[in-house]
PDB file of N, CA and C in Angstrom:
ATOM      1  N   UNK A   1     103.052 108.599  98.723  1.00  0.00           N
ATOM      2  CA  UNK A   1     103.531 109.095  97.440  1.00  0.00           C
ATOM      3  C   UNK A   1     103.513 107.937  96.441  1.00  0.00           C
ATOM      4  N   UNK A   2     102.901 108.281  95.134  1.00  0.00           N
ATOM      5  CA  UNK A   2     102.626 107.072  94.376  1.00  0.00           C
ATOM      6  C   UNK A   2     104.302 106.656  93.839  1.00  0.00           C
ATOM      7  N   UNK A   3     104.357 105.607  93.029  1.00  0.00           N
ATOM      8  CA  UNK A   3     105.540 105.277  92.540  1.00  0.00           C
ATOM      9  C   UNK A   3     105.693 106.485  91.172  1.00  0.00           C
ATOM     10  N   UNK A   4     104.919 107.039  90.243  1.00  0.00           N
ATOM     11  CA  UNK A   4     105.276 107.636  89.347  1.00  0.00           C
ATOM     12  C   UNK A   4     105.814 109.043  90.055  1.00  0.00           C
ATOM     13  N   UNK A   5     105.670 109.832  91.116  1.00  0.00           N
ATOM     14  CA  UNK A   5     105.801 110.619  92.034  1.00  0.00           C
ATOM     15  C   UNK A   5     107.432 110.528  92.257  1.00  0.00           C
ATOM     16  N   UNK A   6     107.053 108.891  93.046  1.00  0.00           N
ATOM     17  CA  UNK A   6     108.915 109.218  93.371  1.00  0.00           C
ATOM     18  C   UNK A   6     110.060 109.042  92.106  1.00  0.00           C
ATOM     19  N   UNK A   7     109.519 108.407  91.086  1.00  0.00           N
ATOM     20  CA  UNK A   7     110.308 108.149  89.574  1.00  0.00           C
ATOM     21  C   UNK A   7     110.433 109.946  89.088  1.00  0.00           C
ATOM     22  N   UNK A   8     109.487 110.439  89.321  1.00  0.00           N
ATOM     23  CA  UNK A   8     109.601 111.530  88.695  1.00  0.00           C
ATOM     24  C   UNK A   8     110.924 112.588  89.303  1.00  0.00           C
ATOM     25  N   UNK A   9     110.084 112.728  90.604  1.00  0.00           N
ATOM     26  CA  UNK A   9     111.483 112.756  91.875  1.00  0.00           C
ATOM     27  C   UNK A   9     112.636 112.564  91.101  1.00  0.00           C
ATOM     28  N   UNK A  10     112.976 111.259  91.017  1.00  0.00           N
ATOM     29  CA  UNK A  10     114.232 111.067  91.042  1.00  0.00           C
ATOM     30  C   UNK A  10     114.910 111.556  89.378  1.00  0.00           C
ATOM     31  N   UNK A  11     113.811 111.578  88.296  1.00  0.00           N
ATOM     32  CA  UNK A  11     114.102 112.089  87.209  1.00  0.00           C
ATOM     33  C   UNK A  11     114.588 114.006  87.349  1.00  0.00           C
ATOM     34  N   UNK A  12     113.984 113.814  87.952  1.00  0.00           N
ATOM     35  CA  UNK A  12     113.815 115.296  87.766  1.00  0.00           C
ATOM     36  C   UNK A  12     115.487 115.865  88.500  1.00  0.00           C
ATOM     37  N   UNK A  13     115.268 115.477  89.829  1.00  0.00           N
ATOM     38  CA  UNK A  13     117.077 115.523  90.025  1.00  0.00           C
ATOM     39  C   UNK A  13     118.179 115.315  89.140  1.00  0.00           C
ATOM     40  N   UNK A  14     117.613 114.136  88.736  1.00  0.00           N
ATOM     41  CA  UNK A  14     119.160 113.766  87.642  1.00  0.00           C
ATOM     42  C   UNK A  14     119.112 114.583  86.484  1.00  0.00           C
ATOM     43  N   UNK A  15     117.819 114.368  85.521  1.00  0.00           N
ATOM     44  CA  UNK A  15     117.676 115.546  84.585  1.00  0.00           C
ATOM     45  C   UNK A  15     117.483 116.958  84.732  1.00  0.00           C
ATOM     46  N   UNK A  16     117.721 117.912  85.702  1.00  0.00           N
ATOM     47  CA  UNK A  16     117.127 119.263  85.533  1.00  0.00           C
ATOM     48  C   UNK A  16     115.477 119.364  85.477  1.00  0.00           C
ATOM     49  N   UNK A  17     115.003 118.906  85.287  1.00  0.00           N
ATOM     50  CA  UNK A  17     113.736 118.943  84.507  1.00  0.00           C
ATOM     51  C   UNK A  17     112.520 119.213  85.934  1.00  0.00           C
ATOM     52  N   UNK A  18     111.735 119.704  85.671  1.00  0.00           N
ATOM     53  CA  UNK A  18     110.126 119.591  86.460  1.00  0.00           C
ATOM     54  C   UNK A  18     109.689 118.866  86.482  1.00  0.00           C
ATOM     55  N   UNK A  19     109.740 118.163  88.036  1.00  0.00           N
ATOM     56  CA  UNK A  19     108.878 116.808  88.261  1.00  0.00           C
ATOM     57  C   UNK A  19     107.687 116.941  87.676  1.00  0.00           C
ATOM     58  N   UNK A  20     106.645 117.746  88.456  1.00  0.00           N
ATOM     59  CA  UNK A  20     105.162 117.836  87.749  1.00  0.00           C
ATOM     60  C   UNK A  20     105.215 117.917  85.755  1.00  0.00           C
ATOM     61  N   UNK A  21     105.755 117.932  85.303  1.00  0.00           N
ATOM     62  CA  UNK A  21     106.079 117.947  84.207  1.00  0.00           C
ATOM     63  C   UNK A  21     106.046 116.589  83.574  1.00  0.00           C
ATOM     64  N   UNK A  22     106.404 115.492  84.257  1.00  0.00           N
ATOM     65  CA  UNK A  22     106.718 114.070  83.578  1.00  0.00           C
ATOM     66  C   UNK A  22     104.800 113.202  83.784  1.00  0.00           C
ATOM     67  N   UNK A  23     105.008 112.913  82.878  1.00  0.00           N
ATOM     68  CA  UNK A  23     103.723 112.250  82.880  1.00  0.00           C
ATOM     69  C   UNK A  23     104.233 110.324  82.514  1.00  0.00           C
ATOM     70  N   UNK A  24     103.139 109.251  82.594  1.00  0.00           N
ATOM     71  CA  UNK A  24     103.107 108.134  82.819  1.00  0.00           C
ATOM     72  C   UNK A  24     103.921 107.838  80.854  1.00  0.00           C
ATOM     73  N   UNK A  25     103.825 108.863  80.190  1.00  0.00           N
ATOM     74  CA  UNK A  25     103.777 108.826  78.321  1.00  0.00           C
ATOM     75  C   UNK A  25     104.863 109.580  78.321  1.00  0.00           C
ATOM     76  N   UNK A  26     105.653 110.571  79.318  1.00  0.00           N
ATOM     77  CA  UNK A  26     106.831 111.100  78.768  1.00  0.00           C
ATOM     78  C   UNK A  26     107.639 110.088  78.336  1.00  0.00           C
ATOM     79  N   UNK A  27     108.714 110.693  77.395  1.00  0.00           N
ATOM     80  CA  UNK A  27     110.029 109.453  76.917  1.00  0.00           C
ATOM     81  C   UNK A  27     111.016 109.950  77.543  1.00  0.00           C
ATOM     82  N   UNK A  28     112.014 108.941  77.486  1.00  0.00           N
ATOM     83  CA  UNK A  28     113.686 109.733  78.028  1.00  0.00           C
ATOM     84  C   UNK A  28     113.880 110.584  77.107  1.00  0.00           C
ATOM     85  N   UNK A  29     113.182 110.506  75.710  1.00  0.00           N
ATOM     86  CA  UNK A  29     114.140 111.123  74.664  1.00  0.00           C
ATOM     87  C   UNK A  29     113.686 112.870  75.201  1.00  0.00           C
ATOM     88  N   UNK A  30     112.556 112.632  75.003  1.00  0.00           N
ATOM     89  CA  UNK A  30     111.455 113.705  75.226  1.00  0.00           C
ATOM     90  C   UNK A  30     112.257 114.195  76.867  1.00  0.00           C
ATOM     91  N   UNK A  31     113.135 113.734  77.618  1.00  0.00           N
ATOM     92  CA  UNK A  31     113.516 114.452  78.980  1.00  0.00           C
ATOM     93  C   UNK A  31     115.043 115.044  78.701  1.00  0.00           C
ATOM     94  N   UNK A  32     115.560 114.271  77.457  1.00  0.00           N
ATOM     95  CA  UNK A  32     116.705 114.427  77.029  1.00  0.00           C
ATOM     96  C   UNK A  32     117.956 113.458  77.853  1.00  0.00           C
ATOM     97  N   UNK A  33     117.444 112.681  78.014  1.00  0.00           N
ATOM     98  CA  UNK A  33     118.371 111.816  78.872  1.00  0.00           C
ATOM     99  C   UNK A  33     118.933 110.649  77.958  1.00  0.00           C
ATOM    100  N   UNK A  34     120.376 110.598  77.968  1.00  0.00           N
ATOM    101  CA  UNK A  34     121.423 109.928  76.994  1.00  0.00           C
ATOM    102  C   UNK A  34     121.388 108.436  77.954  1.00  0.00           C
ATOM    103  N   UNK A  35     122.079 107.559  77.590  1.00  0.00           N
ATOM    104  CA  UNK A  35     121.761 106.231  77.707  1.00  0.00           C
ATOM    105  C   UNK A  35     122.577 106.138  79.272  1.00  0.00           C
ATOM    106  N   UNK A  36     124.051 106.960  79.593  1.00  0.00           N
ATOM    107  CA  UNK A  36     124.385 107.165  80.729  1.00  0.00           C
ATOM    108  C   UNK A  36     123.136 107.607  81.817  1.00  0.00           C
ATOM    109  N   UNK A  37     122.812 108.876  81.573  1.00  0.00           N
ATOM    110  CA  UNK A  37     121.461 108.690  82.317  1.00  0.00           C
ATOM    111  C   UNK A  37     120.538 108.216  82.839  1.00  0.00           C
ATOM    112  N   UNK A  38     120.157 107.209  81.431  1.00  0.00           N
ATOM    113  CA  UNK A  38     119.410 106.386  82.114  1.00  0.00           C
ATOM    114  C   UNK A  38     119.369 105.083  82.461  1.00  0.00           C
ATOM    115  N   UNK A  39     121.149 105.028  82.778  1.00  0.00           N
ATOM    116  CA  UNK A  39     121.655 104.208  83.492  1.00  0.00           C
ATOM    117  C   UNK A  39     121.543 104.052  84.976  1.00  0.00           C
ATOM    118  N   UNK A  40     122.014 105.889  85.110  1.00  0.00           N
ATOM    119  CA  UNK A  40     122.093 106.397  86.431  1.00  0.00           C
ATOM    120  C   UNK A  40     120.962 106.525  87.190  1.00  0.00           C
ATOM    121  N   UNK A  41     119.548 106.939  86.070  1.00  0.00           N
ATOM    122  CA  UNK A  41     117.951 106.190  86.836  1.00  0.00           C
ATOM    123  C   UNK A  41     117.313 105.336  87.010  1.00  0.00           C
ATOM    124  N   UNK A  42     117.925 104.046  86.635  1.00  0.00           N
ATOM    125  CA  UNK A  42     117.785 102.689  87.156  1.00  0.00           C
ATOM    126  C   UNK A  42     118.297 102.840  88.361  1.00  0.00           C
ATOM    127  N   UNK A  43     119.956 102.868  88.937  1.00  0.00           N
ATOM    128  CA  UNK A  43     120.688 102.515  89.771  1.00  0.00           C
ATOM    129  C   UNK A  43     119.788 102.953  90.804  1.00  0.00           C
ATOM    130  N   UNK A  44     119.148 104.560  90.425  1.00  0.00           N
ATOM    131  CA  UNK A  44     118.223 105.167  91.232  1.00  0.00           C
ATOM    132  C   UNK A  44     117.209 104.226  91.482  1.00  0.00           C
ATOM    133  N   UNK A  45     116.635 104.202  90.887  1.00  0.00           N
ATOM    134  CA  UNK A  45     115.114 103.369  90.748  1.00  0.00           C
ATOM    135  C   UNK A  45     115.245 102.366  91.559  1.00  0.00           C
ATOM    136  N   UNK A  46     116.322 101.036  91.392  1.00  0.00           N
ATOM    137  CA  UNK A  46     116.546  99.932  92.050  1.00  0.00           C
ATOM    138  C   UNK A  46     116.691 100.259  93.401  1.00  0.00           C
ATOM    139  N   UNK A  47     117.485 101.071  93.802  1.00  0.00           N
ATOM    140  CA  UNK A  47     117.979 101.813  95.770  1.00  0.00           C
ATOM    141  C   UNK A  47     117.044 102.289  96.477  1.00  0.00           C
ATOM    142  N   UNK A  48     115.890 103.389  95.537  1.00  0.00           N
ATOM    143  CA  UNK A  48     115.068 104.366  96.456  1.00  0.00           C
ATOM    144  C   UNK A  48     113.775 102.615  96.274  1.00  0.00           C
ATOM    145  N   UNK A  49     113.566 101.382  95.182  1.00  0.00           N
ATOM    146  CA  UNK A  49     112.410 100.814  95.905  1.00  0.00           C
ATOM    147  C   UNK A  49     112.551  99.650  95.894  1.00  0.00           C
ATOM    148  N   UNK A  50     114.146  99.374  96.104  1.00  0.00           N
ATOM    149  CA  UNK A  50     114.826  98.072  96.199  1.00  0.00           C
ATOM    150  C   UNK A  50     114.084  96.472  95.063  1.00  0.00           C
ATOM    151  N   UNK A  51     114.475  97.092  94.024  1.00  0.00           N
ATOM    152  CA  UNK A  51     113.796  95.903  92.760  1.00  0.00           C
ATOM    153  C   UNK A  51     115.167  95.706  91.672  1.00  0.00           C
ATOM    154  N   UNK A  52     115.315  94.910  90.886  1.00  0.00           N
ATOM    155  CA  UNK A  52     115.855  95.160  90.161  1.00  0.00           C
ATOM    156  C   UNK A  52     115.763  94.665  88.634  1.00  0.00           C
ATOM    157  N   UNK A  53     116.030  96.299  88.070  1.00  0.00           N
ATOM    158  CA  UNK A  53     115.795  96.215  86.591  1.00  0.00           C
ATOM    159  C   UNK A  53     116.780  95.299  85.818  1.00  0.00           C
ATOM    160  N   UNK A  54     116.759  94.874  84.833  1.00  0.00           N
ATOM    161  CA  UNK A  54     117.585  94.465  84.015  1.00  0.00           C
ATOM    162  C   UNK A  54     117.604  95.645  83.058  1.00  0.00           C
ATOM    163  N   UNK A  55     119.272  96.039  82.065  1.00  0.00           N
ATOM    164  CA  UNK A  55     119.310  96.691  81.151  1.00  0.00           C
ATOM    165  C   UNK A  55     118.655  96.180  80.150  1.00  0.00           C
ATOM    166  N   UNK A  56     118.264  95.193  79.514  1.00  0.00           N
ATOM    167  CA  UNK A  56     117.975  94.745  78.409  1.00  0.00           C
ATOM    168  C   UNK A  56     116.701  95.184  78.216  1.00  0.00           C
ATOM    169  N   UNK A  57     115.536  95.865  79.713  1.00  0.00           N
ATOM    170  CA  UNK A  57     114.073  95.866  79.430  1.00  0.00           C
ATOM    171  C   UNK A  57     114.010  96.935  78.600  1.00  0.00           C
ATOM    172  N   UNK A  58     112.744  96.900  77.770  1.00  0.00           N
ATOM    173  CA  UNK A  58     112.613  98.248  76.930  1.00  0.00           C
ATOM    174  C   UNK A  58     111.908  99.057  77.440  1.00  0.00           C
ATOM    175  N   UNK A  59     112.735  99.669  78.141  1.00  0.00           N
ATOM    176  CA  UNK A  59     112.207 101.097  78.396  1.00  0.00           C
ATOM    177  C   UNK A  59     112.205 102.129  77.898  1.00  0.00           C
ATOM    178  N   UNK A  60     111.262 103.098  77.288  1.00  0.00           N
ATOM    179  CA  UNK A  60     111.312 103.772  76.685  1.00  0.00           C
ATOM    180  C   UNK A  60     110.357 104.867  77.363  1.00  0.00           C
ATOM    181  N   UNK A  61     109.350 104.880  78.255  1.00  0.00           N
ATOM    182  CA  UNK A  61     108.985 105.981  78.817  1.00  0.00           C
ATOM    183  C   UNK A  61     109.065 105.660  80.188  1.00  0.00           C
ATOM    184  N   UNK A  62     108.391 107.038  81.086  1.00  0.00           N
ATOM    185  CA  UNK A  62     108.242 106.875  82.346  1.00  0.00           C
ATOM    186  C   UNK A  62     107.452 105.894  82.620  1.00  0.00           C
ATOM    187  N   UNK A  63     106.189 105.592  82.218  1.00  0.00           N
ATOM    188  CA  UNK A  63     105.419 104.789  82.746  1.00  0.00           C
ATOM    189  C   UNK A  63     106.197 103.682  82.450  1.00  0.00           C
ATOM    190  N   UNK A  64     106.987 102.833  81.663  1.00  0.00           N
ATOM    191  CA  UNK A  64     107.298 101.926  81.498  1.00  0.00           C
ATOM    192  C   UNK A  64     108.186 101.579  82.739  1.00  0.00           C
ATOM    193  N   UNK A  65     108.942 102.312  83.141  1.00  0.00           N
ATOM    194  CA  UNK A  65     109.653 102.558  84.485  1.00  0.00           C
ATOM    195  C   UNK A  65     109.033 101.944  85.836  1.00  0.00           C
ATOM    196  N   UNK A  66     107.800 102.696  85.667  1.00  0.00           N
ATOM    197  CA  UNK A  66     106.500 102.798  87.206  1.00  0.00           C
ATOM    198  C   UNK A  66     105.883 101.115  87.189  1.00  0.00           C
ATOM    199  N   UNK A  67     105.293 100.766  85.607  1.00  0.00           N
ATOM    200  CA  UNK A  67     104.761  99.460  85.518  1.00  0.00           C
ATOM    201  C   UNK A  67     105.681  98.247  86.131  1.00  0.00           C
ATOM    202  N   UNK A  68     107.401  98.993  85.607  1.00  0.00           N
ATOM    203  CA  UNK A  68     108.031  97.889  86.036  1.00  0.00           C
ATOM    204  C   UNK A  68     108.395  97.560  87.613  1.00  0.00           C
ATOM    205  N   UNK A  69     108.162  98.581  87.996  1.00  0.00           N
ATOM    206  CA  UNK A  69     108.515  99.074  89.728  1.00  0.00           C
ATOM    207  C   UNK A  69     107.120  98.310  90.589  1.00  0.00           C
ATOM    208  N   UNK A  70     106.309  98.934  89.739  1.00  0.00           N
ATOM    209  CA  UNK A  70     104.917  98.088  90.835  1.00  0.00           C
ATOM    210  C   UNK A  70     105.054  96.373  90.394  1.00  0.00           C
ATOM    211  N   UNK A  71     105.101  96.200  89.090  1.00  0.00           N
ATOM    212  CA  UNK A  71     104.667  94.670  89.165  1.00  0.00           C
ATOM    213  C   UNK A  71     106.104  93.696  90.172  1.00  0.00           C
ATOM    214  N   UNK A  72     107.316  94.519  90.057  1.00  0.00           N
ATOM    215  CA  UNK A  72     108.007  93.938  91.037  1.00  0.00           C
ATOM    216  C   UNK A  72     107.847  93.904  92.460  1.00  0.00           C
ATOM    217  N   UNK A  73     106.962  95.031  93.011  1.00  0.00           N
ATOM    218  CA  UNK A  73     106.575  95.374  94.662  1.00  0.00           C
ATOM    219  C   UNK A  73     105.080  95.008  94.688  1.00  0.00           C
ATOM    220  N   UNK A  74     104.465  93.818  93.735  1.00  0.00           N
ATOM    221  CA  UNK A  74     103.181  93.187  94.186  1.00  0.00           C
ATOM    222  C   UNK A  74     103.497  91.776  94.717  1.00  0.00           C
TER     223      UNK A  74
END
């Protein structure tokens, strides 16, 4: 399962939303996810592929999420 797969996964739980639905260009805004949220999909993010984000990165879409997940697991 690629990394945007399991990000989506885990979006999709926390937000309601349809995994197949999130693409590498969706935004949080665009998923509707408030800054708690996407607090709570870091905490995710960091556990399910053991990396860790800093709050300060700018994240602003999914792919920005995935880029940051792989360049930490190369």
């Amino acid at each position: 399962m690629s990394t945007l797969s399991k990000v989506a996964e885990l979006i999709a739980e926390n937000a309601g939303v349809d995994a197949k639905e999130i693409t590498m260009d969706t935004t949080f805004e665009e998923l509707g996810l408030d800054s708690l949220d996407a607090v709570d999909l870091v905490m995710a993010c960091e556990e399910q592929f053991s990396v860790t984000i800093e709050m300060d990165e700018a994240l602003k879409t999914v792919g920005d999420v995935v880029r940051l997940i792989d360049s930490q697991k190369a």
